[in-house]
N, C-alpha and C. Protein backbone atom coordinates (compact mmCIF):
# COMPACT_ATOMS: atom_id res chain seq x y z
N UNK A 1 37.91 -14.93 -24.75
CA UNK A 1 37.41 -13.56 -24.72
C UNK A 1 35.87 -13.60 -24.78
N UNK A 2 35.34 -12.96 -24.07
CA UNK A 2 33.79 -12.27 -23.97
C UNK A 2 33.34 -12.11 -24.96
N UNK A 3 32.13 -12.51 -25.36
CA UNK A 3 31.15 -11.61 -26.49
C UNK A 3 30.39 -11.05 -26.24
N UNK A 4 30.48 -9.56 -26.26
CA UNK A 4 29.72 -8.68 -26.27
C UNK A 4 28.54 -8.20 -26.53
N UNK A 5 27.48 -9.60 -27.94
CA UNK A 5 26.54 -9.43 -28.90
C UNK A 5 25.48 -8.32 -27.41
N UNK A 6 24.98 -9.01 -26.46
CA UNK A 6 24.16 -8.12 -25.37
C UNK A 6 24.43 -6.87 -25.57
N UNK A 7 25.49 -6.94 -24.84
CA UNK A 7 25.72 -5.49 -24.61
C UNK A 7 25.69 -4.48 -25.85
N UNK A 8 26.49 -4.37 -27.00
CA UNK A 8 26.46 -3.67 -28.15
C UNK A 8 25.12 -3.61 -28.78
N UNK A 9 24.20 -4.67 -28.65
CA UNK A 9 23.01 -4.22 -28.91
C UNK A 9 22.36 -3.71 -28.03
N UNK A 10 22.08 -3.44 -26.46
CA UNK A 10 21.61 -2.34 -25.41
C UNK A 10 22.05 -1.02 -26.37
N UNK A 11 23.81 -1.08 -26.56
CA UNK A 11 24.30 0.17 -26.68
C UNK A 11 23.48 0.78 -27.93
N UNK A 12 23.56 -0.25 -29.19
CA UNK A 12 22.94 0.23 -30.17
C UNK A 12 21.48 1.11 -29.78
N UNK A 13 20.88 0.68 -28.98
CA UNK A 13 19.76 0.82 -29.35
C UNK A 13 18.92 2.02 -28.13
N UNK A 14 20.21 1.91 -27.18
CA UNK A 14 20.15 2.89 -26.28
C UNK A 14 20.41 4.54 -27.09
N UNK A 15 21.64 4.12 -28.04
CA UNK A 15 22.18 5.36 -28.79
C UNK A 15 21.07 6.31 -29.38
N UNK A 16 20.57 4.70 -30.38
CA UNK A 16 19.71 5.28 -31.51
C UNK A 16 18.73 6.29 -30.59
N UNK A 17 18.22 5.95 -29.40
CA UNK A 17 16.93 6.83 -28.86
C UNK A 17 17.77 8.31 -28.81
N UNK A 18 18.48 8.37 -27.70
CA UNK A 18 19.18 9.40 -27.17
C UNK A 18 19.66 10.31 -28.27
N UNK A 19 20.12 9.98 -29.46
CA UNK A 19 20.51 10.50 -30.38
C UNK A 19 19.21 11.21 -31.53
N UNK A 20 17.85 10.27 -31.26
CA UNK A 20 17.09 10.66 -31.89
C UNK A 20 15.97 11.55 -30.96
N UNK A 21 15.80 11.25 -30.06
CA UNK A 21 15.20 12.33 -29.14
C UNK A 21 15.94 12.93 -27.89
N UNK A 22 17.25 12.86 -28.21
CA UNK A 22 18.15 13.69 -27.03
C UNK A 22 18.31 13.30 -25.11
N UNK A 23 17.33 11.79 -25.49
CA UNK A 23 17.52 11.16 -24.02
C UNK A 23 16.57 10.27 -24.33
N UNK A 24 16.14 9.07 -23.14
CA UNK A 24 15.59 8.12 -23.38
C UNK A 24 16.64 6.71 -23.16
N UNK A 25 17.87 7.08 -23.17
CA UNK A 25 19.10 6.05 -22.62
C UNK A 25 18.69 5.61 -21.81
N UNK A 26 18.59 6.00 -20.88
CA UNK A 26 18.20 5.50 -19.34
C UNK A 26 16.97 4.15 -19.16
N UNK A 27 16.27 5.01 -19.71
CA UNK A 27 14.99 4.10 -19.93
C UNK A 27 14.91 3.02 -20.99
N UNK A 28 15.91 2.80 -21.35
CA UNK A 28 16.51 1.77 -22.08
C UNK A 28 17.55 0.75 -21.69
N UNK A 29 18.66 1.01 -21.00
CA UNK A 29 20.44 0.95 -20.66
C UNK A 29 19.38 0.37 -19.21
N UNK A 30 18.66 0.46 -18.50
CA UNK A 30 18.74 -0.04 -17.15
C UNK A 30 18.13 -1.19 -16.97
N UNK A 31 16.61 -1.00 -17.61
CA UNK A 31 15.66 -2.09 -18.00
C UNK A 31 16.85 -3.60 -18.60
N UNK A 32 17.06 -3.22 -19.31
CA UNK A 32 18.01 -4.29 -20.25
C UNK A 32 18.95 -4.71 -19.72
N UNK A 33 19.84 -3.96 -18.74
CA UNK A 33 21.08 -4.78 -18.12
C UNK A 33 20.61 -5.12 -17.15
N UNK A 34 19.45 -5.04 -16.74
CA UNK A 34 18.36 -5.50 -15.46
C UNK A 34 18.34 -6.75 -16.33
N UNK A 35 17.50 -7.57 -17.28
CA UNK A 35 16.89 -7.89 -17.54
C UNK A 35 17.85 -8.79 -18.54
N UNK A 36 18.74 -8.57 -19.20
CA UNK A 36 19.71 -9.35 -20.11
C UNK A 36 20.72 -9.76 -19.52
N UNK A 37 21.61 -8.78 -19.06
CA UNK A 37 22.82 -9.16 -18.46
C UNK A 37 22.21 -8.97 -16.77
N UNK A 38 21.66 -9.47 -16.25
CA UNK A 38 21.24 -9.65 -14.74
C UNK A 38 21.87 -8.98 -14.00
N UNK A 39 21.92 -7.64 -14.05
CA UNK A 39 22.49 -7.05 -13.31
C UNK A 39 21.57 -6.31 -12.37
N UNK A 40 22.26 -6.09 -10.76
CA UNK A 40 21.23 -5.67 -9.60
C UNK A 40 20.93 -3.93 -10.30
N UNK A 41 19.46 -3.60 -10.10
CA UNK A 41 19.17 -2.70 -10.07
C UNK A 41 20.12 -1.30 -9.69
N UNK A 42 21.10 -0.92 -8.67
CA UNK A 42 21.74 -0.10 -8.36
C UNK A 42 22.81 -0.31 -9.87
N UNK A 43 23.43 -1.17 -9.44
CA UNK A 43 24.90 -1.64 -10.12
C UNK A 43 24.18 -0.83 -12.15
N UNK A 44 23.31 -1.25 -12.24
CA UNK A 44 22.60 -0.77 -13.35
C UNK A 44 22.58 0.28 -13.75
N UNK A 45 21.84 1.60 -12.47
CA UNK A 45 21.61 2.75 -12.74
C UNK A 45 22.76 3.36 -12.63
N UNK A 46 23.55 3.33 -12.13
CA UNK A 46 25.24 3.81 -11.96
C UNK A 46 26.09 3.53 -12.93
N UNK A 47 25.79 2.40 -13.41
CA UNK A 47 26.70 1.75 -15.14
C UNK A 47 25.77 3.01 -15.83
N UNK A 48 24.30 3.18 -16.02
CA UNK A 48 23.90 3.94 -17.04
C UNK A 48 23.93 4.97 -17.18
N UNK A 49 24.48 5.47 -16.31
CA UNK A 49 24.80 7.52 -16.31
C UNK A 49 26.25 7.34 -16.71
N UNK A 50 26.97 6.69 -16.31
CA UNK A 50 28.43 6.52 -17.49
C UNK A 50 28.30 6.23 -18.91
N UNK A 51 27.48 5.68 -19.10
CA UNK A 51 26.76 4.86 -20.62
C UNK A 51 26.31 6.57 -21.13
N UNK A 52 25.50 7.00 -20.38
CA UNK A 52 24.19 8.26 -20.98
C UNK A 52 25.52 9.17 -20.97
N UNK A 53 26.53 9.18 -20.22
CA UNK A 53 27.30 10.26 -20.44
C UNK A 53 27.69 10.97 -22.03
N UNK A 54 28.78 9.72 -21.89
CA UNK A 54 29.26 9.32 -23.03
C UNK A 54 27.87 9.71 -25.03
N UNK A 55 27.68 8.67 -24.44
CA UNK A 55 26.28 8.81 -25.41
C UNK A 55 25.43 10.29 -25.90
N UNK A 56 25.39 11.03 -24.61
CA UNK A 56 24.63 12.27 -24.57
C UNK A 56 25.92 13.35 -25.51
N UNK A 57 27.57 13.30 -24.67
CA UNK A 57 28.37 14.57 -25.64
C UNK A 57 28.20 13.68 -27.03
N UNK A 58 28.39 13.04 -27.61
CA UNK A 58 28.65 12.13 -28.82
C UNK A 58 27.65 13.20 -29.87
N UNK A 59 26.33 12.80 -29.05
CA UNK A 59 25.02 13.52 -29.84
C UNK A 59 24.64 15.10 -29.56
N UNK A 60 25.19 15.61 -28.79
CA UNK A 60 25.43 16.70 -28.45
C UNK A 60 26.08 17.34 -29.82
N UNK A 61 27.36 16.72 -29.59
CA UNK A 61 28.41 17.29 -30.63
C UNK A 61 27.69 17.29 -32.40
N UNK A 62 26.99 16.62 -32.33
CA UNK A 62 25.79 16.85 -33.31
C UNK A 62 25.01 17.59 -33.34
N UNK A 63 24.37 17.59 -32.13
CA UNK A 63 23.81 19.12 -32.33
C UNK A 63 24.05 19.93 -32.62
N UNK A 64 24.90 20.32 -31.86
CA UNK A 64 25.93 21.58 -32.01
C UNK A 64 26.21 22.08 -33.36
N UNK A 65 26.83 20.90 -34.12
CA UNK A 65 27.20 21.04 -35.54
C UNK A 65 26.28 21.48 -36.46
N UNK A 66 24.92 21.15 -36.08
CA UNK A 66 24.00 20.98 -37.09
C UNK A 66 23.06 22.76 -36.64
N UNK A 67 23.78 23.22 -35.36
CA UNK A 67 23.20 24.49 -34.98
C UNK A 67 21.22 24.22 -33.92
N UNK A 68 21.82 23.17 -33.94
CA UNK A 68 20.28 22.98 -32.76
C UNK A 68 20.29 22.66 -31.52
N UNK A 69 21.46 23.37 -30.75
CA UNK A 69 22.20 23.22 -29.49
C UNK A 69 21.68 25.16 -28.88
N UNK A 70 21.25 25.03 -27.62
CA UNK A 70 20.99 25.93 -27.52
C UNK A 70 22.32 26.65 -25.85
N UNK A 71 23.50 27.07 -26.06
CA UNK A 71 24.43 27.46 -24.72
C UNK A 71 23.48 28.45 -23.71
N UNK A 72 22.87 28.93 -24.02
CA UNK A 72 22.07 29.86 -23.61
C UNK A 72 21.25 29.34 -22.16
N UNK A 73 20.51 27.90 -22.56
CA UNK A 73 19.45 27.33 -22.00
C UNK A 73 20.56 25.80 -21.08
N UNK A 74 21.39 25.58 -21.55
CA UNK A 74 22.69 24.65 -21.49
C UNK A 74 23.27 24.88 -20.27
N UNK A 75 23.48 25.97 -20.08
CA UNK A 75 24.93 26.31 -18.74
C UNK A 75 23.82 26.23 -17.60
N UNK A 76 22.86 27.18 -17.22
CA UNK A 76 22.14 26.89 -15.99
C UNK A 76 21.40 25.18 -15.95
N UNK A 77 20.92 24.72 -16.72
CA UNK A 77 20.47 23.81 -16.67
C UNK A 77 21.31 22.63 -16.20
N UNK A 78 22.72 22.68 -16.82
CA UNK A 78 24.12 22.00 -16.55
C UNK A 78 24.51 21.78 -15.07
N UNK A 79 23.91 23.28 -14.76
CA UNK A 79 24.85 23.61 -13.01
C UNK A 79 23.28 22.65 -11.92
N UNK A 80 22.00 22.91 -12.96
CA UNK A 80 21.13 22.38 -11.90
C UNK A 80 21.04 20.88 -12.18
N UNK A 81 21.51 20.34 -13.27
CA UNK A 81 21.55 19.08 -13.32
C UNK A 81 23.14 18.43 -12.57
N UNK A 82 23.71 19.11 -12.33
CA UNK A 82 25.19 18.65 -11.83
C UNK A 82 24.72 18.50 -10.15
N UNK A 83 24.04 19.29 -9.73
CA UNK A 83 23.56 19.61 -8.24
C UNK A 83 22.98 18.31 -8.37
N UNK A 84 21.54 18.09 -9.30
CA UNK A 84 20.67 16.80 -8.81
C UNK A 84 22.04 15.26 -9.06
N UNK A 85 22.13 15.79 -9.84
CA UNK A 85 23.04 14.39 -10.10
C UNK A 85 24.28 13.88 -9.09
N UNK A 86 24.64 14.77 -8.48
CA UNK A 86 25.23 15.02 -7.16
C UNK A 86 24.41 13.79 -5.95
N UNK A 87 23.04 14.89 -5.48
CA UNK A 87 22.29 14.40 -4.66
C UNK A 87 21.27 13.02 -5.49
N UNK A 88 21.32 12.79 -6.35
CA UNK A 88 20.72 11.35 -7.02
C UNK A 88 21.94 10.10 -6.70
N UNK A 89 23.17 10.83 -7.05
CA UNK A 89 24.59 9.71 -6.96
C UNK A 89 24.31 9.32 -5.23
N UNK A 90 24.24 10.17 -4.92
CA UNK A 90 23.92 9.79 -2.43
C UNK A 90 23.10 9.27 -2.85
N UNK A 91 22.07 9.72 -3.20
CA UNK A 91 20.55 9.07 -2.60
C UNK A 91 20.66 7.40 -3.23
N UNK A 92 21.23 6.99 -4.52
CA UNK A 92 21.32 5.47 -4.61
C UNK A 92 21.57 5.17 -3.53
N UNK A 93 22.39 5.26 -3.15
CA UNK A 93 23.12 4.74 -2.06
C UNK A 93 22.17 4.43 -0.82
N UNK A 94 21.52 5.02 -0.48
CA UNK A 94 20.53 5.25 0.60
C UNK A 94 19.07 4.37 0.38
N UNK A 95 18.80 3.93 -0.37
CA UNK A 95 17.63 3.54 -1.26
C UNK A 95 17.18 1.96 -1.76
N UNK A 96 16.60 1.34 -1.19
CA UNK A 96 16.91 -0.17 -1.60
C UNK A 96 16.79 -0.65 -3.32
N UNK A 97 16.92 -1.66 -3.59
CA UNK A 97 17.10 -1.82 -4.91
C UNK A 97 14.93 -1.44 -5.51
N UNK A 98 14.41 -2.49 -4.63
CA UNK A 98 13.06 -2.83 -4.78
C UNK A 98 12.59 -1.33 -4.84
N UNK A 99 12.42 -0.29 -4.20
CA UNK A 99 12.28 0.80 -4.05
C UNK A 99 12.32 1.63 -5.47
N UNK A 100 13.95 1.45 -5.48
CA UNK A 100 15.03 2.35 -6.65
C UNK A 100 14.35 1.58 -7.77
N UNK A 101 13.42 0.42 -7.97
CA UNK A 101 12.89 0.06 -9.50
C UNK A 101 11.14 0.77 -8.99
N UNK A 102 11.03 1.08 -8.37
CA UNK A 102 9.20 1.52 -7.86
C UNK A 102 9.01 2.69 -8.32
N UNK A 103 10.23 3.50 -8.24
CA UNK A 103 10.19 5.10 -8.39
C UNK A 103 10.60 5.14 -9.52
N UNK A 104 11.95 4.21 -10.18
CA UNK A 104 11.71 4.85 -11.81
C UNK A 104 11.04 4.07 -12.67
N UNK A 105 9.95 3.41 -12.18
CA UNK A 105 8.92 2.71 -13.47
C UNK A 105 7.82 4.08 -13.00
N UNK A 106 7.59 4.30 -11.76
CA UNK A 106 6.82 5.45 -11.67
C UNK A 106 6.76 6.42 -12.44
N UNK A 107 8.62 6.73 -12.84
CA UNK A 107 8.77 7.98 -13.27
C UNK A 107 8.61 7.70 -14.64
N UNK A 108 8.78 6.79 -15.35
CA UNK A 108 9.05 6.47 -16.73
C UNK A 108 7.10 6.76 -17.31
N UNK A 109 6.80 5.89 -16.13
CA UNK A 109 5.16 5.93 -16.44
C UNK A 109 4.62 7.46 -16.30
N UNK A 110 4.55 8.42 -15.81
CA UNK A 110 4.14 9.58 -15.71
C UNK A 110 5.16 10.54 -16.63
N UNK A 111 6.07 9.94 -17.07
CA UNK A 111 6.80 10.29 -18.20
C UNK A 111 6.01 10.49 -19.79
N UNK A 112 6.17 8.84 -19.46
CA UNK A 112 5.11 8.47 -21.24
C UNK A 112 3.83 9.31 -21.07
N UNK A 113 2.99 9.00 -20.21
CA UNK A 113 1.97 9.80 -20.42
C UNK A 113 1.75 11.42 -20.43
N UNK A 114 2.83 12.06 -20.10
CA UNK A 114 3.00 13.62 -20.35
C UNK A 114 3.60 13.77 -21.86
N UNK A 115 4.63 12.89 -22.31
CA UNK A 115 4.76 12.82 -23.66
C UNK A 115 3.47 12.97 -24.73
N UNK A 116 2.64 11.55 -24.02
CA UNK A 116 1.79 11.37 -24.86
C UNK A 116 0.13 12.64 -25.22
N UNK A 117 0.00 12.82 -24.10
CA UNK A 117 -0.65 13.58 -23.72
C UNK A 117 -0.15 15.04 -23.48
């Protein structure tokens, strides 16, 4: 049987973000199975939206509980993230790997710095 130590620590540590700032999986879960478990860039970002799924209701359901879930701001946002995530699931597909890592270090980078700034 497999040992998992890799992977459960991605997961760990993918959780801890997502759970503590409500996302940030991604930018964690892809880099790392890129990079630990050698996995091709596509095969990666497609494992990590099943990963972020999962991960995201878990901490959700925390929210919720704790009353810092907002349904209001939730349902449209849901229907426009279901649309992109739709047309993001094609567009892998369409997109070479070299590319598909150009645009999300891009995005990660103009990310941090709107955080930071």
């Amino acid at each position: 049987m497999k040992n998992h130590k890799k992977e459960i620590i991605i997961g760990l540590a993918a959780g801890l973000l997502n759970g503590l700032f409500g996302a940030g999986g991604g930018s964690v879960v892809v880099p790392a199975m890129e990079k630990f478990l050698k996995m091709p860039a596509k095969r990666a970002h497609a494992t990590a939206v099943g990963i972020i799924l999962l991960m995201s209701v878990v901490s959700a359901v925390i929210y919720i509980i704790r009353g810092q879930f907002s349904l209001k701001i939730w349902i449209p946002v849901t229907v426009g993230g279901a649309a992109g995530g739709f047309l993001g699931g094609f567009l892998l597909t369409k997109i070479s790997g070299r590319w598909l890592k150009i645009i999300f270090g891009a995005v990660i980078i103009v990310t941090a710095v709107k955080m930071i700034f």
